[in-house]
N, C-alpha and C. Protein backbone atom coordinates (compact mmCIF):
# COMPACT_ATOMS: atom_id res chain seq x y z
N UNK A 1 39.66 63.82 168.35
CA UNK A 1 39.37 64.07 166.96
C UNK A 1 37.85 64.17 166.77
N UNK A 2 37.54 64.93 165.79
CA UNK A 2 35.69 65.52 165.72
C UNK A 2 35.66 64.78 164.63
N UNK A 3 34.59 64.51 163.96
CA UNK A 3 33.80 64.14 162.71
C UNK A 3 33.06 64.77 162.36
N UNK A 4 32.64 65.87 162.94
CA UNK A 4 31.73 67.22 162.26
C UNK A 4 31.39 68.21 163.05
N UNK A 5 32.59 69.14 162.24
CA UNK A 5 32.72 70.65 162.41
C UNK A 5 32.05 71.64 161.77
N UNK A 6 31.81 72.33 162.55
CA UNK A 6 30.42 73.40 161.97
C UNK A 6 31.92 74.81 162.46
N UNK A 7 32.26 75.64 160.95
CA UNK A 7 33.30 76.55 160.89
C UNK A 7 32.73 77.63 160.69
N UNK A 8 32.25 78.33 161.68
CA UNK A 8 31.82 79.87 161.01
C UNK A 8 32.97 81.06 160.57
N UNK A 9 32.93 81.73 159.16
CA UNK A 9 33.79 82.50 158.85
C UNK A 9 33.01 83.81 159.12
N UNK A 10 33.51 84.81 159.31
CA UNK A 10 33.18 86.34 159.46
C UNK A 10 33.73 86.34 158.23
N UNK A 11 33.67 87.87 157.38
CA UNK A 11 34.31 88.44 156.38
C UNK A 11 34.14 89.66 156.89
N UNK A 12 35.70 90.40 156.95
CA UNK A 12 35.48 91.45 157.17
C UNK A 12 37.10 92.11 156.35
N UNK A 13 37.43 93.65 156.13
CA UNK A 13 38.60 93.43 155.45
C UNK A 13 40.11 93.32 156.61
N UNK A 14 40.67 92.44 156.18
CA UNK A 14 41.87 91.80 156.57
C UNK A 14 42.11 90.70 157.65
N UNK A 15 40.50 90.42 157.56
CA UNK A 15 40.67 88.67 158.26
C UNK A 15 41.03 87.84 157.28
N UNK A 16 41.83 86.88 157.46
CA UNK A 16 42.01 85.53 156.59
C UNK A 16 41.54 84.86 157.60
N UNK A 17 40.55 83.21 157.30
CA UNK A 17 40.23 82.55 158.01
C UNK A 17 42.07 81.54 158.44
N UNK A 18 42.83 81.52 158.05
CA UNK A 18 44.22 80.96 158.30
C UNK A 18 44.32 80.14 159.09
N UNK A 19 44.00 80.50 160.48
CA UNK A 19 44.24 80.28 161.69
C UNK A 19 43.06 79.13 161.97
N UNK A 20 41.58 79.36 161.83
CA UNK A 20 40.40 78.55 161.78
C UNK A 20 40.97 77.20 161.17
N UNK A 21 41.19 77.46 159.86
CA UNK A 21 41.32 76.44 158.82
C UNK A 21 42.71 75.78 159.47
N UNK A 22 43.41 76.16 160.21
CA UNK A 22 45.07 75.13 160.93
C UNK A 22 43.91 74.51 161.72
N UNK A 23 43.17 74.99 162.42
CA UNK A 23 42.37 74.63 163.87
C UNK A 23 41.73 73.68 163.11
N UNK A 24 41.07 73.74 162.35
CA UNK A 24 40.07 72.70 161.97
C UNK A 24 40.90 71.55 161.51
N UNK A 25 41.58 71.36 160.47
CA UNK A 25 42.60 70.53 160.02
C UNK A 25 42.99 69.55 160.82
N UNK A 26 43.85 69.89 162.52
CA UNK A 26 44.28 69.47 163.75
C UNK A 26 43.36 69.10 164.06
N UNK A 27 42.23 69.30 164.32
CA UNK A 27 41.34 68.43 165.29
C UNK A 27 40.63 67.17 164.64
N UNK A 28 40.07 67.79 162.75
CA UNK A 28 39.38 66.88 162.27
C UNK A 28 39.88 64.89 162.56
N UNK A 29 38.90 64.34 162.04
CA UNK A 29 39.24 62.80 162.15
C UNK A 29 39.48 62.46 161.07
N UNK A 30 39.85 61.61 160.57
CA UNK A 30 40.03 61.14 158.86
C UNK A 30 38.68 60.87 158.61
N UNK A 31 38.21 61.84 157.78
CA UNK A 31 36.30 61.50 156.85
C UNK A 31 35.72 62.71 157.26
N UNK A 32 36.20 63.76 158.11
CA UNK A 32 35.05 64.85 159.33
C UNK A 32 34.70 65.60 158.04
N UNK A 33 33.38 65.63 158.16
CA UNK A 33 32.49 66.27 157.50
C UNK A 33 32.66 67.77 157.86
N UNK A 34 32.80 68.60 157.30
CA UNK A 34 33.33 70.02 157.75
C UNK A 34 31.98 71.19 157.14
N UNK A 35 31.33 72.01 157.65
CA UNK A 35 30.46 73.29 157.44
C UNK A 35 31.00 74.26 157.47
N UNK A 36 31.57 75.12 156.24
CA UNK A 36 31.96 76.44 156.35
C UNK A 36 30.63 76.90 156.58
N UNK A 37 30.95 78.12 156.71
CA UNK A 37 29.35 79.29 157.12
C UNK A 37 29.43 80.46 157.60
N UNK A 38 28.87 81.14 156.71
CA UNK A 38 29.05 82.99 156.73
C UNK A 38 27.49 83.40 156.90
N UNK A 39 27.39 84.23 158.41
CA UNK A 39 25.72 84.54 158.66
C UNK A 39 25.89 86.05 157.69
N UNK A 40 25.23 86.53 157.40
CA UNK A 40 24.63 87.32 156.63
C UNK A 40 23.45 88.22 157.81
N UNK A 41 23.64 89.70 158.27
CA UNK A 41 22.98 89.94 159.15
C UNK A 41 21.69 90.47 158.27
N UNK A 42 20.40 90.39 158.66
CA UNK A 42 18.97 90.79 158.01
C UNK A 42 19.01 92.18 157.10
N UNK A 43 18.05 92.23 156.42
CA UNK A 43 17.77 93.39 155.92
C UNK A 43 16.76 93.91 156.21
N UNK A 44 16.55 95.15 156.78
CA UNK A 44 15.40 95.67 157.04
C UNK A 44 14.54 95.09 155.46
N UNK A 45 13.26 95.58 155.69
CA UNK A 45 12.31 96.14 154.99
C UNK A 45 12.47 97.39 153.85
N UNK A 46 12.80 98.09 154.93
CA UNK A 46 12.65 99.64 154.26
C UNK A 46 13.72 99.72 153.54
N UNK A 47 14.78 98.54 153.38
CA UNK A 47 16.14 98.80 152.81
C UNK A 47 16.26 98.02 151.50
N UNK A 48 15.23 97.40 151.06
CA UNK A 48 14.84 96.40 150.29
C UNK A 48 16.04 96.47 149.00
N UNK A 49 16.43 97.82 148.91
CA UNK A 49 17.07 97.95 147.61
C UNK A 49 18.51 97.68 147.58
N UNK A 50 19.27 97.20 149.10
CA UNK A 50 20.18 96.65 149.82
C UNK A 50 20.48 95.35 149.35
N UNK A 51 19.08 94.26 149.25
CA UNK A 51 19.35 93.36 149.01
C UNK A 51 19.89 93.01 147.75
N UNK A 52 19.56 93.46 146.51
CA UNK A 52 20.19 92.77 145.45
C UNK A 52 21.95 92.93 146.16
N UNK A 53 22.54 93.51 146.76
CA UNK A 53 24.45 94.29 147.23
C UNK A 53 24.33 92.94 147.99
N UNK A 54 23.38 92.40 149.16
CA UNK A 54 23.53 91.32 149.85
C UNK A 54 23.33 89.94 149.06
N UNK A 55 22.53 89.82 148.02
CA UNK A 55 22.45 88.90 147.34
C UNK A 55 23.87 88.54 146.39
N UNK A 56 24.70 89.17 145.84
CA UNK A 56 26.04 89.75 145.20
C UNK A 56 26.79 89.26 146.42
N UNK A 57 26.94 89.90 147.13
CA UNK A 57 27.91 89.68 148.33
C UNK A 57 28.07 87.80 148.86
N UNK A 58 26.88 87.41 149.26
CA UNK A 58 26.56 86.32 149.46
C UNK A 58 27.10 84.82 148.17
N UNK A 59 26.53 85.63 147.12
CA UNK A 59 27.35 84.25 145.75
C UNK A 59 28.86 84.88 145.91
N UNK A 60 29.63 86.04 146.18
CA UNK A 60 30.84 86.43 146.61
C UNK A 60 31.57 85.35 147.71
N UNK A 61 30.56 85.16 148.67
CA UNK A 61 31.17 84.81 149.56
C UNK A 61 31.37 83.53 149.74
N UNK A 62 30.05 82.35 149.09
CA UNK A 62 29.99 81.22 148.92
C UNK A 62 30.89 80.83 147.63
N UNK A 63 30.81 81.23 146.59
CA UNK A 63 32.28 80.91 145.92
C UNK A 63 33.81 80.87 146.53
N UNK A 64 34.29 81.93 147.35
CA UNK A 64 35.41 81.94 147.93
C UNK A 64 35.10 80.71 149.07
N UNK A 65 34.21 80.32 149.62
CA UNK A 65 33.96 79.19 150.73
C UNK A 65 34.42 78.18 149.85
N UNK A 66 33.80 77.86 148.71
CA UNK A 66 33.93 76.86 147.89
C UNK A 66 35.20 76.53 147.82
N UNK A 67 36.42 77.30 147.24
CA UNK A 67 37.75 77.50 147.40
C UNK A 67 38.66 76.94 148.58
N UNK A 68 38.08 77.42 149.67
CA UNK A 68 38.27 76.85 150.97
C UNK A 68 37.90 75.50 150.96
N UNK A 69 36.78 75.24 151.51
CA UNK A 69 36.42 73.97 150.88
C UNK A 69 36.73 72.49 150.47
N UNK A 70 37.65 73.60 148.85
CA UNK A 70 38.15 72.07 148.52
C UNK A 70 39.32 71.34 148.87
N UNK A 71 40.25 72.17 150.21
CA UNK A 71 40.64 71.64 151.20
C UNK A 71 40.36 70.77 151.92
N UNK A 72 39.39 70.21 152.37
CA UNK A 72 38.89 69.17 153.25
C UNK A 72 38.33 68.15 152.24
N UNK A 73 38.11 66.90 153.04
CA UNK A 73 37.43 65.76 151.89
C UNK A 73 35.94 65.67 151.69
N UNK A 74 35.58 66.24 152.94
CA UNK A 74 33.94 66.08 152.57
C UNK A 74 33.53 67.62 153.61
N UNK A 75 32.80 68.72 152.54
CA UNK A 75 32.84 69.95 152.95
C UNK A 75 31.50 70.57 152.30
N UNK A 76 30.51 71.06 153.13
CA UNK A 76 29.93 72.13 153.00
C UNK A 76 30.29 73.62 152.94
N UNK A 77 29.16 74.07 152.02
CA UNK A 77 29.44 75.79 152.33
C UNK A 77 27.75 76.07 152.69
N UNK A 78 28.10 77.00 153.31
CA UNK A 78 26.73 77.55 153.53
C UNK A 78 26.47 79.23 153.92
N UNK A 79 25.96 80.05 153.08
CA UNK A 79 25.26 81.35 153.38
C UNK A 79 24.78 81.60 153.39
N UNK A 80 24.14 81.77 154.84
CA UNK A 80 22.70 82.07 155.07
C UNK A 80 22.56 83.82 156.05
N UNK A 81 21.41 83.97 155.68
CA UNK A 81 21.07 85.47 156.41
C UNK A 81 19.99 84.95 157.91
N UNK A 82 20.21 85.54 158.76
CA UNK A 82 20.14 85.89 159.98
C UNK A 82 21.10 86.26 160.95
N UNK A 83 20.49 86.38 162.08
CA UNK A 83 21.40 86.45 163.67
C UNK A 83 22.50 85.44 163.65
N UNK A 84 24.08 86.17 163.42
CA UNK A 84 25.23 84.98 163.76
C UNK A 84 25.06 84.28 165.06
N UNK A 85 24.77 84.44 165.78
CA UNK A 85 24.97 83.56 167.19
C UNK A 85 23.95 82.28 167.47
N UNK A 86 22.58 83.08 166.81
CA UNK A 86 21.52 81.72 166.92
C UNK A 86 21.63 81.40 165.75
N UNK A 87 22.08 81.68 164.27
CA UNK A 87 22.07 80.67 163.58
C UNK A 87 23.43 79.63 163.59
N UNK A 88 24.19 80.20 164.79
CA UNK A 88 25.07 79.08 164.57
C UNK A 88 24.81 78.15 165.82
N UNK A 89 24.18 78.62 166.36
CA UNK A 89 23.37 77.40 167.53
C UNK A 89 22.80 76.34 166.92
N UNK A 90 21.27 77.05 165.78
CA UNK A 90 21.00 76.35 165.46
C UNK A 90 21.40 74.88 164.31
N UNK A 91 22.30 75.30 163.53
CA UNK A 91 22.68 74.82 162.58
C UNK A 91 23.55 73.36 163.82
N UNK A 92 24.22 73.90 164.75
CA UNK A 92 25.28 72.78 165.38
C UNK A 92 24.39 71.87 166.11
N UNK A 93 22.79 72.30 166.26
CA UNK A 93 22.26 71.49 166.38
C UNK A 93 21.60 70.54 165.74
N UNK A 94 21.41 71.01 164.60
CA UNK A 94 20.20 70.06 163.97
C UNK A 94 21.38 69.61 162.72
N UNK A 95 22.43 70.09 162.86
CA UNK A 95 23.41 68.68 161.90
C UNK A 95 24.05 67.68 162.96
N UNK A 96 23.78 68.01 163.89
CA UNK A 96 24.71 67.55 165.04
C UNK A 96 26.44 67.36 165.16
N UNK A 97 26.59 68.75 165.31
CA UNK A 97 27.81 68.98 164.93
C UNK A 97 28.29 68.61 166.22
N UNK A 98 29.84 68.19 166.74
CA UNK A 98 30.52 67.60 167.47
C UNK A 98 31.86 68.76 168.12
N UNK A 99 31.82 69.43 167.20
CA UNK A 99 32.85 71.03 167.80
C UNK A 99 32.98 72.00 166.45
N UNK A 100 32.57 73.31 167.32
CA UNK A 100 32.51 74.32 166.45
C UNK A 100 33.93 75.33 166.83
N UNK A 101 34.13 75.69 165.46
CA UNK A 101 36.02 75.91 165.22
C UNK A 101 35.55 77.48 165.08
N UNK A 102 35.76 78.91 165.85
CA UNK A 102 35.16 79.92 165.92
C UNK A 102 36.21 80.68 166.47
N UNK A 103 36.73 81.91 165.63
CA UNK A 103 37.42 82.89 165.68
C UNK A 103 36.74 83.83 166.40
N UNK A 104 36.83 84.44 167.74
CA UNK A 104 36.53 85.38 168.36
C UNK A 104 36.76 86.97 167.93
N UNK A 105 35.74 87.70 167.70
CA UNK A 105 36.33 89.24 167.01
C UNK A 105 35.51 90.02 168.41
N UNK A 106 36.39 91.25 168.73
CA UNK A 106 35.88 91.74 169.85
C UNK A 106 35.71 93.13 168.89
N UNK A 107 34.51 93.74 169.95
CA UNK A 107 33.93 94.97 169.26
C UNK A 107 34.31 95.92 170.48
N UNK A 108 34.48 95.48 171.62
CA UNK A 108 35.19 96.43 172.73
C UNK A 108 36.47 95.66 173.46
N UNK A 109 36.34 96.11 174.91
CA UNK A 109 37.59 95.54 175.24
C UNK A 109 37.24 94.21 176.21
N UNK A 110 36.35 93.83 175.82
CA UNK A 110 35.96 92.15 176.42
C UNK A 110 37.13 91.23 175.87
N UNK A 111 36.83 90.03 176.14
CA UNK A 111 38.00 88.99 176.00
C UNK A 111 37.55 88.49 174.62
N UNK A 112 36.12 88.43 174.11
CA UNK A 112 35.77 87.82 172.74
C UNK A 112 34.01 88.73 172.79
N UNK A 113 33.89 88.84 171.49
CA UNK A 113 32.83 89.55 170.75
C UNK A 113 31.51 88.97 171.36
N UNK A 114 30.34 89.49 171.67
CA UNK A 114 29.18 89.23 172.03
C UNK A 114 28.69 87.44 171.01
N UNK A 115 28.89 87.39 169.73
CA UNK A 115 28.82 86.25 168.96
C UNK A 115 29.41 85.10 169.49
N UNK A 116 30.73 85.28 169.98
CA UNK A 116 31.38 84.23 170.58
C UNK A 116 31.36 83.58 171.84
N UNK A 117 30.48 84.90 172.31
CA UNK A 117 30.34 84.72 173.62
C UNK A 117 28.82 83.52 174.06
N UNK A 118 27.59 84.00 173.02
CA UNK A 118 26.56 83.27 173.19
C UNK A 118 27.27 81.73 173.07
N UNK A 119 27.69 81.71 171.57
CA UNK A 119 28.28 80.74 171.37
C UNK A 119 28.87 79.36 172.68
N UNK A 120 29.62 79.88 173.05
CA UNK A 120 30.04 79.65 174.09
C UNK A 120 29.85 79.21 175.11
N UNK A 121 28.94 79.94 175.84
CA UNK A 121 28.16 79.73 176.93
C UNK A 121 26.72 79.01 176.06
N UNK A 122 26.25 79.01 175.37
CA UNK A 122 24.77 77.60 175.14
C UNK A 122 24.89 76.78 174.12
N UNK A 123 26.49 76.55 173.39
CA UNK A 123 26.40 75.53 172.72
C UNK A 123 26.33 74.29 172.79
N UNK A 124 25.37 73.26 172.11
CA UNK A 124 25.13 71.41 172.43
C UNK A 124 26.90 70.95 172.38
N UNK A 125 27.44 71.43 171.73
CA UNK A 125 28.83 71.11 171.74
C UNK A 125 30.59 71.61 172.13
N UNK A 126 31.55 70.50 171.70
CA UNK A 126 32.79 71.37 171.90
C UNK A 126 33.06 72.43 171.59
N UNK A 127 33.43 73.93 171.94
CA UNK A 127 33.64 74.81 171.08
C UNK A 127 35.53 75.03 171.00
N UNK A 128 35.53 75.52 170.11
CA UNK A 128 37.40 75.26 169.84
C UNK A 128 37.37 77.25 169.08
N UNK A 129 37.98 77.83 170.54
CA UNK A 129 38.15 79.21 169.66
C UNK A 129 39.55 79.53 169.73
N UNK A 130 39.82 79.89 168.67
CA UNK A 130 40.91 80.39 167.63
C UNK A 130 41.25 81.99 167.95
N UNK A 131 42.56 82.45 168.32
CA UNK A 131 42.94 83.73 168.32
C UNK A 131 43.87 83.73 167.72
């Protein structure tokens, strides 16, 4: 049993996190502090006029986290913009997260997506992936 899970969600159309959220549930301990978290990939510069659609998207996405959320007893949300793979390094490090609950999405015919893969191979912790 973990006490703090760091849950990264993708959004994309016709993922439900479903499967994450059974995974997390099963492993948690009675009290596990739980981190939803949706990376948000950068915006150029030159695209500046992008951001207000990413800024929209983002209170989109952290409200529906919220929802999720109030499933567990003690739960973060968090949406932040950068690189999914190092910001979910970093984050499992510096909360000191104990196992990260991570749905693999493949973009070719590998076994799991380049994200899951860093993941994976240099995380401080358990990783628990979900298909």
């Amino acid at each position: 049993m973990y006490k703090n899970i760091l849950m990264p969600l993708a959004y994309r159309p016709g993922h439900h996190p479903d499967k994450e959220l059974r995974a997390a549930r099963a492993i948690a301990a009675p009290g596990t502090r739980v981190t939803l978290l949706h990376v948000i990939g950068a915006v150029p510069e030159f695209r500046s006029e992008e951001a207000v659609t990413k800024d929209a998207l983002a209170k989109v996405i952290e409200h529906d986290l919220e929802r999720v959320a109030d499933s567990f007893v003690e739960a973060e949300v968090m949406v932040v913009e950068g690189e999914p793979s190092e910001t979910i390094l970093d984050l499992a490090s510096s909360k000191n997260v104990d196992c990260i609950v991570l749905a693999p999405h493949r973009s070719d015919t590998g076994e799991y997506g380049s994200t899951a893969a860093q993941v994976v191979r240099r995380a401080p912790c358990t990783v628990h992936l979900v298909r």
